[in-house]
Protein backbone atom coordinates (compact mmCIF):
# COMPACT_ATOMS: atom_id res chain seq x y z
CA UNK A 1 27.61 -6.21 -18.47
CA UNK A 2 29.10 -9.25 -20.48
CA UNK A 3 31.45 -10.29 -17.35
CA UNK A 4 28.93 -10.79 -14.65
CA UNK A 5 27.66 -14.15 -16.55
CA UNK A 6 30.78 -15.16 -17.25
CA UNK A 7 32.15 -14.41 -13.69
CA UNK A 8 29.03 -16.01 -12.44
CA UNK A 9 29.57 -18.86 -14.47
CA UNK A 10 33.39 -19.28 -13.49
CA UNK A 11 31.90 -19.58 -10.03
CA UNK A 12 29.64 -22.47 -10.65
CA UNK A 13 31.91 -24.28 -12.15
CA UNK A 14 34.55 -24.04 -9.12
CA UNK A 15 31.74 -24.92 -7.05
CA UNK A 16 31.14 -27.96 -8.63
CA UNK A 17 34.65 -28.70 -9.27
CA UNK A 18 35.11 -28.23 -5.20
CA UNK A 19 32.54 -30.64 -4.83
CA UNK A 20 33.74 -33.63 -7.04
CA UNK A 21 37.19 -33.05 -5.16
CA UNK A 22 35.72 -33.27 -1.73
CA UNK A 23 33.72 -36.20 -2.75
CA UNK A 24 36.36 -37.73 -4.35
CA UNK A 25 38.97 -37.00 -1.29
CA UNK A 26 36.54 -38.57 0.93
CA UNK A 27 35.87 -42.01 -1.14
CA UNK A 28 40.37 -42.07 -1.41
CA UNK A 29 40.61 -42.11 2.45
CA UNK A 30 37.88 -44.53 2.91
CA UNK A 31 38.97 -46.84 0.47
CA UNK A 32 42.76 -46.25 2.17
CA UNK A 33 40.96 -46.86 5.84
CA UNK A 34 38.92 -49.88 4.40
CA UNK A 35 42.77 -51.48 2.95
CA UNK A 36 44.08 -50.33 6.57
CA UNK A 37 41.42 -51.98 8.61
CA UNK A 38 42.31 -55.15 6.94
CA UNK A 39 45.85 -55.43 8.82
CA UNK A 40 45.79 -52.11 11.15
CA UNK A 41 43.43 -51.09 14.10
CA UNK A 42 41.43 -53.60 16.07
CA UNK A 43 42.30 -55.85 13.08
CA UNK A 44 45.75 -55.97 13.21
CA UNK A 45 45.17 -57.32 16.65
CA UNK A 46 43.53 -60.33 15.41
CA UNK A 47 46.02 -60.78 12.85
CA UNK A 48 48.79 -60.95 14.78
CA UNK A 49 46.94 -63.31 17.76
CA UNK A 50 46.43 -65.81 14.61
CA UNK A 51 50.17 -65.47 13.19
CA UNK A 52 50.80 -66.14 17.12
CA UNK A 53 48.72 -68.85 17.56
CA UNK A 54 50.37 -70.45 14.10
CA UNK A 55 53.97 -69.93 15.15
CA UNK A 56 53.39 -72.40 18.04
CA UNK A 57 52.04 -75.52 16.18
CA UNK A 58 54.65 -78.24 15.57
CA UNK A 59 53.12 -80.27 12.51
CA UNK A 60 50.36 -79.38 11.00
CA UNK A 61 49.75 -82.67 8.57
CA UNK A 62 47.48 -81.72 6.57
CA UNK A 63 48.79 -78.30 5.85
CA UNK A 64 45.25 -76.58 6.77
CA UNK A 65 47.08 -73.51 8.00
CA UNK A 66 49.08 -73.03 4.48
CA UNK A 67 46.62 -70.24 3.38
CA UNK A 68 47.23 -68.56 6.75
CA UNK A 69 49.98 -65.85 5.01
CA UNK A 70 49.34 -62.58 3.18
CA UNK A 71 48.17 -63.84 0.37
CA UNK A 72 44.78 -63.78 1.75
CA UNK A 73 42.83 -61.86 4.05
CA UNK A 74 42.70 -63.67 7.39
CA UNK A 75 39.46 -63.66 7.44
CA UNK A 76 39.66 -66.23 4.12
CA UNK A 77 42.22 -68.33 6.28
CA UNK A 78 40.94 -71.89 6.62
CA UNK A 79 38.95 -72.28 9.98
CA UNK A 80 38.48 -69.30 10.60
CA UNK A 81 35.47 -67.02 10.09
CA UNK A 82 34.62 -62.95 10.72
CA UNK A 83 31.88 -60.74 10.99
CA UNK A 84 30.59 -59.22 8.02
CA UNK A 85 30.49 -55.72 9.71
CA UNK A 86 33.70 -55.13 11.41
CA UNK A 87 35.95 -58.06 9.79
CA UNK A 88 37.03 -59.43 13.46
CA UNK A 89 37.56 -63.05 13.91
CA UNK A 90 34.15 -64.56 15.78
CA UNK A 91 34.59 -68.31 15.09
CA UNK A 92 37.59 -70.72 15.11
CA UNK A 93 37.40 -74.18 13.87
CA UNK A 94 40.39 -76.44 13.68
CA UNK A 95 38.47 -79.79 14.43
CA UNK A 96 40.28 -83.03 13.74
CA UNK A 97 43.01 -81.46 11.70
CA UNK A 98 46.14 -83.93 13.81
CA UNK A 99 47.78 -80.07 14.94
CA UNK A 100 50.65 -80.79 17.32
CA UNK A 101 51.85 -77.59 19.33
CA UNK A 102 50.88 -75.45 22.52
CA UNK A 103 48.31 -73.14 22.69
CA UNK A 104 49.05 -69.68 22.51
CA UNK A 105 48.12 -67.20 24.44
CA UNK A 106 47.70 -64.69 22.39
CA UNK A 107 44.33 -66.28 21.32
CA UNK A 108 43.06 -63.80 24.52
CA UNK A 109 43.14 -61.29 21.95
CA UNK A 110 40.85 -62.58 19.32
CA UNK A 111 38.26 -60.68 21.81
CA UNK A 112 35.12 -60.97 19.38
CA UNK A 113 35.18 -64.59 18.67
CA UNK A 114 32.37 -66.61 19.93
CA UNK A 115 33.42 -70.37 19.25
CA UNK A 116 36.64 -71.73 19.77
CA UNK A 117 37.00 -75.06 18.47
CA UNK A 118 39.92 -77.40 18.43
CA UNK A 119 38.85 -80.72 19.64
CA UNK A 120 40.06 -83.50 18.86
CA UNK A 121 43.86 -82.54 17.86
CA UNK A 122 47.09 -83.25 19.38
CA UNK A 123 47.74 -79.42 21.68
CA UNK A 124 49.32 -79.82 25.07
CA UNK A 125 50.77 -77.95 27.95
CA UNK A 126 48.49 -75.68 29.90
CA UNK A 127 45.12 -74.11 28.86
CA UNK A 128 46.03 -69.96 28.52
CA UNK A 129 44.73 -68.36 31.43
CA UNK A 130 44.52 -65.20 28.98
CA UNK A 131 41.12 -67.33 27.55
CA UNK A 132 39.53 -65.28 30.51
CA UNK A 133 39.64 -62.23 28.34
CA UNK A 134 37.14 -63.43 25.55
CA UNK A 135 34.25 -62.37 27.39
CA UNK A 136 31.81 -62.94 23.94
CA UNK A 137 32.89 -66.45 23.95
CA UNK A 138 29.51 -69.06 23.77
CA UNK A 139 31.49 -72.60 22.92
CA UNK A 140 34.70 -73.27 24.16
CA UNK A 141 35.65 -77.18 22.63
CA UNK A 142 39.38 -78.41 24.18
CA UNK A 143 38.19 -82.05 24.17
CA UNK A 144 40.20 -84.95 23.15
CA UNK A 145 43.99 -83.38 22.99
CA UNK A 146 46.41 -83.25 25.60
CA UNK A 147 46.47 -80.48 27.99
CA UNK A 148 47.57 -80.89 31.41
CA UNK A 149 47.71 -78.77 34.12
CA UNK A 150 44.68 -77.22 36.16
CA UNK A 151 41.40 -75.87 34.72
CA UNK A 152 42.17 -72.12 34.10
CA UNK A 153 40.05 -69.91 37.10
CA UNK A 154 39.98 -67.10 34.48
CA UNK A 155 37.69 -68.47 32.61
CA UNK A 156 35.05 -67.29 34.93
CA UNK A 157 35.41 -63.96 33.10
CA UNK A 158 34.09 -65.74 29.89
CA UNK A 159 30.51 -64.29 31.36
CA UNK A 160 28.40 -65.27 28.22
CA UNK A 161 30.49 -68.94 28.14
CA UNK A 162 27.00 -71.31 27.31
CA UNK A 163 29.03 -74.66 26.38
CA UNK A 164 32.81 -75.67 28.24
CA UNK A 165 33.99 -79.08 26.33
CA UNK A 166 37.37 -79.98 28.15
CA UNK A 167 36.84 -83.82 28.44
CA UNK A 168 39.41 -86.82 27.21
CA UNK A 169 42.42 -84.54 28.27
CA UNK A 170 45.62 -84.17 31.32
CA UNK A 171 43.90 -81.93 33.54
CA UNK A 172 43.91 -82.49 37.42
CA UNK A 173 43.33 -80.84 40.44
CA UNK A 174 40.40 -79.80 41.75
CA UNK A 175 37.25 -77.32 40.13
CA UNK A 176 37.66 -74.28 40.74
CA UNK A 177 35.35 -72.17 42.13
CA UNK A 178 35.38 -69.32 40.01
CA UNK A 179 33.72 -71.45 37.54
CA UNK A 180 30.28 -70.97 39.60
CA UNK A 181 30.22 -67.26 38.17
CA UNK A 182 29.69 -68.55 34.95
CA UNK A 183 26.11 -67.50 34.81
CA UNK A 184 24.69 -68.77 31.66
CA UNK A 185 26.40 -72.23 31.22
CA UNK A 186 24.33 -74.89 29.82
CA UNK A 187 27.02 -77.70 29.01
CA UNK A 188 29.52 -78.63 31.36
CA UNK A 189 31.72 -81.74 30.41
CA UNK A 190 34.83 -82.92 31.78
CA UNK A 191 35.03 -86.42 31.87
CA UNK A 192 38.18 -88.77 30.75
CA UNK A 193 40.74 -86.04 33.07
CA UNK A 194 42.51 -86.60 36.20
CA UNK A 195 40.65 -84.18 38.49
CA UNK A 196 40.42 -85.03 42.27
CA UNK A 197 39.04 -82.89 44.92
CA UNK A 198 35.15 -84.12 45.03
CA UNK A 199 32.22 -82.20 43.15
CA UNK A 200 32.06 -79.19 45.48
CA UNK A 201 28.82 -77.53 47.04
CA UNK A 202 29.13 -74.49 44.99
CA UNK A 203 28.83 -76.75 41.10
CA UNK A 204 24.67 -76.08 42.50
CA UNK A 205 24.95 -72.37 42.16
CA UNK A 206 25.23 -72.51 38.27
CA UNK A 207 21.64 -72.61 38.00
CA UNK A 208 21.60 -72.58 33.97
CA UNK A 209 23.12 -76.03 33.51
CA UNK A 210 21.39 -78.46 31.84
CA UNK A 211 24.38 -80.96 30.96
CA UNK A 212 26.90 -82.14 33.50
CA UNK A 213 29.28 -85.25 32.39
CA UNK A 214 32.49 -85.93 34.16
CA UNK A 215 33.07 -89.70 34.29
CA UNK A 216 35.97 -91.50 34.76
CA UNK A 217 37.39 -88.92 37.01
CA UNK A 218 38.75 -89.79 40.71
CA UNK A 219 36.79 -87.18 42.36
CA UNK A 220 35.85 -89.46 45.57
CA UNK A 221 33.56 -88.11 48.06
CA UNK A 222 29.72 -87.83 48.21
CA UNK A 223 26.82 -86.36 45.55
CA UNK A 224 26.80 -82.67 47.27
CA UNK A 225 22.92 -82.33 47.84
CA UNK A 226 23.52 -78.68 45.93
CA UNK A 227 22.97 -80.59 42.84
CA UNK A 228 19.19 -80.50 43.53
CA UNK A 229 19.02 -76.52 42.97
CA UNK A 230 19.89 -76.96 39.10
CA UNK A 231 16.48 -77.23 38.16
CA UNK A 232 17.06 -76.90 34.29
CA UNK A 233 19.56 -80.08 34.47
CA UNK A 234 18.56 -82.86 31.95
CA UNK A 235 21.61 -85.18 32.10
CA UNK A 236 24.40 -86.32 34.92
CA UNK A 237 26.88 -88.28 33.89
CA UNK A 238 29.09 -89.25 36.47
CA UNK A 239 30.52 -92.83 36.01
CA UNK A 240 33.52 -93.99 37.75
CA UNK A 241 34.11 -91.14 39.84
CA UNK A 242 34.74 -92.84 43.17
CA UNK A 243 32.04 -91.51 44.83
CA UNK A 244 30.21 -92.37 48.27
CA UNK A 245 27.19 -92.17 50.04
CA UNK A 246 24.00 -91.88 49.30
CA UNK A 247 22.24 -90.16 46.40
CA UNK A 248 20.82 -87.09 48.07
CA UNK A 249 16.97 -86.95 47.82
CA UNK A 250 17.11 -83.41 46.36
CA UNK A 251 18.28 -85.06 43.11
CA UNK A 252 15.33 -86.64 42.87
CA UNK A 253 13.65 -83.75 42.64
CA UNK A 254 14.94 -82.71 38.96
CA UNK A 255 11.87 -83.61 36.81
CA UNK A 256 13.33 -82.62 33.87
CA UNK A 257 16.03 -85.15 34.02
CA UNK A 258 16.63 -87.85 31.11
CA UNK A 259 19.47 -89.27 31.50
CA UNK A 260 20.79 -90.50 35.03
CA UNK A 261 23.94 -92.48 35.27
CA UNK A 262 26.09 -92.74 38.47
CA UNK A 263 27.62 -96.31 37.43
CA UNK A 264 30.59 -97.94 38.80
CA UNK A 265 31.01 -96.22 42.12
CA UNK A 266 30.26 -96.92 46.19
CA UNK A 267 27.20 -95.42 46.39
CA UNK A 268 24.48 -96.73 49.50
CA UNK A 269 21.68 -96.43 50.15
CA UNK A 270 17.88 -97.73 48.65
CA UNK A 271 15.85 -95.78 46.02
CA UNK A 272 12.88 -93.60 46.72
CA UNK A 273 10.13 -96.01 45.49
CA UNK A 274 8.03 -93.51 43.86
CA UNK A 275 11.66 -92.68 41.75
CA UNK A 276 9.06 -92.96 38.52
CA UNK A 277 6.97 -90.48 39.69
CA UNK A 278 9.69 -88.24 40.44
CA UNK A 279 11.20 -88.72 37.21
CA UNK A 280 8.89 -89.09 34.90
CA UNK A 281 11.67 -88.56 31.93
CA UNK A 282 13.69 -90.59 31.98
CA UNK A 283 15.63 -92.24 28.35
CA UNK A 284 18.68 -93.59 30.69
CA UNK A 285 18.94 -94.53 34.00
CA UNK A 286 22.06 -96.50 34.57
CA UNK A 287 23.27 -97.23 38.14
CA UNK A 288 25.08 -100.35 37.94
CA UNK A 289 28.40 -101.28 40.02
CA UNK A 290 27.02 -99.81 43.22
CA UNK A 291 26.13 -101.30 46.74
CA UNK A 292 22.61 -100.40 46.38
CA UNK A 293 19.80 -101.54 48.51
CA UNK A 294 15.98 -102.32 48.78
CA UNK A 295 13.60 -102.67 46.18
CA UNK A 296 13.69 -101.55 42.61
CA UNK A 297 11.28 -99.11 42.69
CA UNK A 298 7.54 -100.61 41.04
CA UNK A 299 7.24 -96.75 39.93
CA UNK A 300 10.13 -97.25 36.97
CA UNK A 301 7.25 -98.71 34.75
CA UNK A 302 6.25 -94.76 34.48
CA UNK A 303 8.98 -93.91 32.83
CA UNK A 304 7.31 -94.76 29.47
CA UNK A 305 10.32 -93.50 27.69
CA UNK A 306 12.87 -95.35 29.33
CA UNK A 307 15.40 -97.25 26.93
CA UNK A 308 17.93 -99.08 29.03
CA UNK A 309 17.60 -99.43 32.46
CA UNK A 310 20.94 -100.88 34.20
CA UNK A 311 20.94 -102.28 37.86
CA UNK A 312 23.05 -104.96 38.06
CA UNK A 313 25.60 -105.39 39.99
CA UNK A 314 24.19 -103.65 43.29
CA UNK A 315 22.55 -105.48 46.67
CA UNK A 316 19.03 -104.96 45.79
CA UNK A 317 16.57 -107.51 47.22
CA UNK A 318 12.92 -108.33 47.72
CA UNK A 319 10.76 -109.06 44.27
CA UNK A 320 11.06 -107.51 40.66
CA UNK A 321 7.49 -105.98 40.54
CA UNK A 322 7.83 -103.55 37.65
CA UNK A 323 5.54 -103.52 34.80
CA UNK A 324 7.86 -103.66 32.10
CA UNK A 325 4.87 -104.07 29.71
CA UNK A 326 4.72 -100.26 30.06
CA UNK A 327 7.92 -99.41 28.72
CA UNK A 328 7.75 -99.43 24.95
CA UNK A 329 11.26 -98.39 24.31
CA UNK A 330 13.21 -99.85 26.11
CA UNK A 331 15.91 -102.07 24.67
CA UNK A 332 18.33 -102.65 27.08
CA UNK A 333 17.58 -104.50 30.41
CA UNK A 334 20.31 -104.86 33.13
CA UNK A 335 19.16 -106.62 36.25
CA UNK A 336 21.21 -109.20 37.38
CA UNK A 337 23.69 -110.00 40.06
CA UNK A 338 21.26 -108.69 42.57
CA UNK A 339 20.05 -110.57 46.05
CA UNK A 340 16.24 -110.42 44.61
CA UNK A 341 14.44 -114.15 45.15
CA UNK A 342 12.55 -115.79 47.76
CA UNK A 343 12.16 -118.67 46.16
CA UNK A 344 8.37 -118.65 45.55
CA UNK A 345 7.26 -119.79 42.53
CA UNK A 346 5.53 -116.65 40.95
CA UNK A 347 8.29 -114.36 41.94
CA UNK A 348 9.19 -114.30 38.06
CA UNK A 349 5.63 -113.19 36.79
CA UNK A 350 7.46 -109.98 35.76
CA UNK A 351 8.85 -111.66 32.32
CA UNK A 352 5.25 -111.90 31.07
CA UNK A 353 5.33 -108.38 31.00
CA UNK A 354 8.37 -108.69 28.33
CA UNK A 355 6.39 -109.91 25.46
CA UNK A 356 5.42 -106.08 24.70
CA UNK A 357 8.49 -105.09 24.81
CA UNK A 358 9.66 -105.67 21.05
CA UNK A 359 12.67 -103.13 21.15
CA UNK A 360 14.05 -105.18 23.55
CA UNK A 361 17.61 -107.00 23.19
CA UNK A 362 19.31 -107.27 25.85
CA UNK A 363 18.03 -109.19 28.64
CA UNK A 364 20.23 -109.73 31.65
CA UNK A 365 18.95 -111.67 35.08
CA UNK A 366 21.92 -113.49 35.77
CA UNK A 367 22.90 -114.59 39.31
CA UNK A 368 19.87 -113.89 40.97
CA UNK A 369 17.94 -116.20 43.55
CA UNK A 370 14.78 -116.24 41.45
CA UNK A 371 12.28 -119.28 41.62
CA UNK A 372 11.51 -119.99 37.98
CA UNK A 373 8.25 -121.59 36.72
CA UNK A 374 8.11 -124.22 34.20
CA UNK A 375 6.47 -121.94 31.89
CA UNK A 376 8.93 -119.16 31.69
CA UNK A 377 10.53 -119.50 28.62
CA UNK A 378 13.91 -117.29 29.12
CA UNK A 379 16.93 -118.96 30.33
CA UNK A 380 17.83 -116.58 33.02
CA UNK A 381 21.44 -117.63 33.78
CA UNK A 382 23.33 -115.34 31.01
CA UNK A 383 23.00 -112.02 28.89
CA UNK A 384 20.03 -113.01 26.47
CA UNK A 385 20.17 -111.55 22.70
CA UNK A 386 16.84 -111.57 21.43
């Protein structure tokens, strides 16, 4: 009668003894996977694209990559950030730091990173093609270093790619097409290269830009018409590009556009007069260095946020009949070295709209034909500074 208690008891207590061991097994190997998971699985992938990606920097003056050893986590390494879930690498951000060296390919590996940042260092040689394989990348920012070559078609496979930054670099040839797949691309900026080849057709099928910039280029040819489909596009930057021809009358049709420069090219052509109308938005329109025709268009004075308006330089003719008076902001007035002038005496009338402009300081009419009148008070034969 005594034992069955005791037995009973005995049992219990290897019961719970069982437990505390199983519970105590399975806290050891998830503290052993947690260690792991720091420089094995998935992880150890990332670890080793960053070791990578170190052992092909030259100089590294200001030793920013010094904590990258095993001392530290990687995800503690300086410029470089991971998720708090999984510990991958999501963001890199090397940004000014004078790094010499080639980019590696093995970056293609850090596949959860988002934003890849290294502008403004020293890295030359080709862009990796093996870029293509970060398909959660948002921001990729190459600007300002000096990689040469052609402009990678795998990047295409970057299908959630929002912002491409490869300006102030080498590159040359020609876009690529591939980079019209890129679906959700906002930013697109490219300027300060070498890249020939025109801006193709198929730049209108990437209907989520909003930001195209690629001056100083020697694209040559004409303003594909295309262009007119990206209905979200707010700026077009496309200075010194050697383009031709007219400015198709689709672009006109972008409403949401601010900012519209096309300086320093060959472009002919006149201007839709009802331009102010049709883009209402306008901060910047700069158009200078061209050999365009006609009238400025009386409809600018719409554009009541307008802040520098820049015309010079062009064969535009007939009389200045904006009502500047309606543009509060502007600051910046570029007008000269035009054919405008009959030489009637009120043909200047439009500098009494002026005096409600007080933002404005620059004020440039200079070799013009205009007819002044005794009581306009400008000299009109250089840049004024008021």
């Amino acid at each position: 009668m005594s034992r069955q208690p005791m037995n009973s008891c005995l049992a219990s207590s290897s019961h719970i003894a069982a437990v505390f061991l199983f519970h105590c097994l399975v806290i050891f190997f998830l503290t052993i996977s947690n260690i792991s998971s720091s420089y094995g699985g998935n992880n150890e992938t990332d670890y080793q694209a960053l070791l990578k990606f170190k052992s092909m920097i030259t100089n590294d003056p200001y030793r920013v990559l010094n904590s990258w050893n095993d001392s530290f986590h990687f995800c503690d390494w300086g410029g470089v950030s991971c998720g708090k879930r999984h510990k991958r690498v999501t963001r890199v951000e090397l940004v000014s730091k004078g790094l010499e060296g080639s980019l590696s390919p093995h970056v293609g590996n850090l596949t959860f990173v988002r934003e890849f940042l290294l502008f403004n260092n020293s890295f030359e040689g080709t862009i990796p093609h093996e870029l293509g394989r970060l398909s959660r990348l948002r921001i990729l920012h190459l600007s300002s270093n000096k990689f040469s070559g052609d402009i990678p078609t795998n990047l295409s496979r970057c299908s959630n790619l929002e912002m491409l930054y490869l300006d102030n670099n080498k590159l040359v040839g020609s876009l690529p097409k591939e980079i019209s797949f890129l679906s959700k691309l906002k930013s697109l900026i490219l300027d300060d290269n070498h890249l020939t080849g025109g801006i193709p057709p198929f730049m209108g099928n990437i209907t989520s830009m909003e930001v195209f910039s690629a001056q100083r280029n020697p694209f040559g040819g004409s303003i594909p018409h295309t262009l007119g489909h990206l209905k979200r596009l707010r700026e077009i930057w496309c200075s010194g590009c050697s383009l031709y021809g007219t400015i198709p009358h689709s672009i006109y049709n972008l409403s949401l556009l601010t900012h519209f420069a096309l300086p320093a090219n060959r472009l002919t052509g006149s201007l839709p007069l009802a331009l102010g109308v049709m883009l209402p938005h306008l901060v910047f329109l700069q158009l200078r260095m061209n050999q365009l025709t006609g009238l400025l268009p009386p409809s600018i004075s719409n554009c009541s946020k307008l802040g520098l308006l820049e015309m010079s330089f062009n064969r535009f003719s007939g009389t200045v009949s904006i009502d500047f008076g309606k543009l509060r902001d502007i600051y910046g007035l570029f007008i000269g070295n035009n054919l405008y002038g009959r030489g009637e005496a009120d043909e200047m009338k439009f500098i009494d709209s002026l005096k409600n402009c007080s933002k404005l300081e620059v004020l440039e009419l200079s070799t013009c034909n205009f007819q002044a009148d005794q009581s306009v008070i400008f000299p009109i034969s250089y840049v004024i500074s008021m």
